[in-house]
Protein backbone atom coordinates (compact mmCIF):
# COMPACT_ATOMS: atom_id res chain seq x y z
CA UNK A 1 95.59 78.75 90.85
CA UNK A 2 93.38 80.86 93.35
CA UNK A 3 95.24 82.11 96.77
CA UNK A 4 94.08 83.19 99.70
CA UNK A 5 94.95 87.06 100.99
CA UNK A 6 95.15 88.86 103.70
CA UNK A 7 92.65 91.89 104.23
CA UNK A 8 91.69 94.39 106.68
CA UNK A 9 87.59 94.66 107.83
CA UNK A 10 86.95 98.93 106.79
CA UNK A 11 83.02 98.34 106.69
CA UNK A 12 80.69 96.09 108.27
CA UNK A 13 77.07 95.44 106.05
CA UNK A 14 74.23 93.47 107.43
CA UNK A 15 73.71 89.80 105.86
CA UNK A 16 77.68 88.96 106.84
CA UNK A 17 78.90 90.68 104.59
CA UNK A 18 82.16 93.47 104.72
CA UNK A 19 84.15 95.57 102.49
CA UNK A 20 88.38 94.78 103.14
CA UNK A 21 90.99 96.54 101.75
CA UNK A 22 93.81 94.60 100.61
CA UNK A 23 97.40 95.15 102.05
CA UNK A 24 97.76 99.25 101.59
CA UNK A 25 96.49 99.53 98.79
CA UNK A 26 93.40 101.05 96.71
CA UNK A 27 91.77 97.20 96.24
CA UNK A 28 89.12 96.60 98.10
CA UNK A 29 87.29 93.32 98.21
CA UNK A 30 83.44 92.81 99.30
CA UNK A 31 83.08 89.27 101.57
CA UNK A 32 80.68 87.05 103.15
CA UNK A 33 82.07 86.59 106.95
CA UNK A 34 79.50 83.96 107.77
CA UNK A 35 82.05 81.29 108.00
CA UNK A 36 84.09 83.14 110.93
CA UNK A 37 83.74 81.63 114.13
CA UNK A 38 83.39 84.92 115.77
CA UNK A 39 81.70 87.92 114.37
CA UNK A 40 83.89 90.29 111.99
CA UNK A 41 84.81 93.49 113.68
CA UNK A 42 86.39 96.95 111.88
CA UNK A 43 89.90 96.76 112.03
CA UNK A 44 90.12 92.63 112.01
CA UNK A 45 92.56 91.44 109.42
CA UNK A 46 90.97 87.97 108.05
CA UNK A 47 92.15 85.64 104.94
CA UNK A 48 89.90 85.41 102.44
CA UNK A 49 89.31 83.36 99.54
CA UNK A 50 87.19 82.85 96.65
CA UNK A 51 84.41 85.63 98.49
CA UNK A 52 84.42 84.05 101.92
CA UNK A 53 86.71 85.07 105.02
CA UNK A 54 87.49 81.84 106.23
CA UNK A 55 89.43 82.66 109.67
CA UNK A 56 90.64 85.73 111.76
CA UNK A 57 94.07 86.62 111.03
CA UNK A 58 96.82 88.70 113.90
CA UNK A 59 98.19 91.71 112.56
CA UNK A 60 101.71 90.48 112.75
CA UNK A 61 100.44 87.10 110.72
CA UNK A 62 98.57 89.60 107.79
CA UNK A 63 101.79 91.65 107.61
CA UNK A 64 104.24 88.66 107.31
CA UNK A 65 101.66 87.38 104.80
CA UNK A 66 101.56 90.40 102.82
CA UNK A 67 105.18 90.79 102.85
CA UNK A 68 105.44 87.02 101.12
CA UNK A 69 102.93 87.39 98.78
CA UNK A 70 104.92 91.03 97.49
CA UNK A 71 108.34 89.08 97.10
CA UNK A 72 106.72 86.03 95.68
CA UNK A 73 105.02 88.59 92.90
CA UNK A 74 108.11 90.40 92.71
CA UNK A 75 110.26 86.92 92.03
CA UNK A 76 107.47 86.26 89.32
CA UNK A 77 108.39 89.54 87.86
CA UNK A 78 112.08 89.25 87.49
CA UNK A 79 111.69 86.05 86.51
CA UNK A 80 108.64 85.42 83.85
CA UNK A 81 107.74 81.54 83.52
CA UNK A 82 109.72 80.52 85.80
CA UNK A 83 106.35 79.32 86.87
């Protein structure tokens, strides 16, 4: 299964391409942002999947996602194969 996360623009590199970091923590994820409709600026939060950011994300909208994503891993833990 391959998901879609949330992940905040820290560098911008020429060809469309940034560096995110994911949620707060040390994983950081290179991506093409040539699908955006808008050009990728530091500090955007955007969801990306599979390599590509595929739309501009809120803050509010990445933190609520993030938040999900942490209980839905944590459920998974506490519960293995429940899956």
């Amino acid at each position: 299964m391959c998901l879609a996360i949330p992940a905040e623009v820290v560098e911008l590199h020429p060809n469309d391409m940034a560096r995110c970091r994911v949620g707060k923590s040390d994983t950081y994820v290179d991506v093409s942002t040539m699908l955006l409709e808008t050009a990728a600026e530091i500090g955007d939060y955007l969801i990306v999947h599979a390599g590509f950011a595929l739309r501009k994300l809120d803050f509010q909208e990445a933190q609520e996602t993030l938040r999900l994503l942490r209980q839905m891993a944590n459920i998974n833990e506490d519960s293995p194969g429940a899956f």
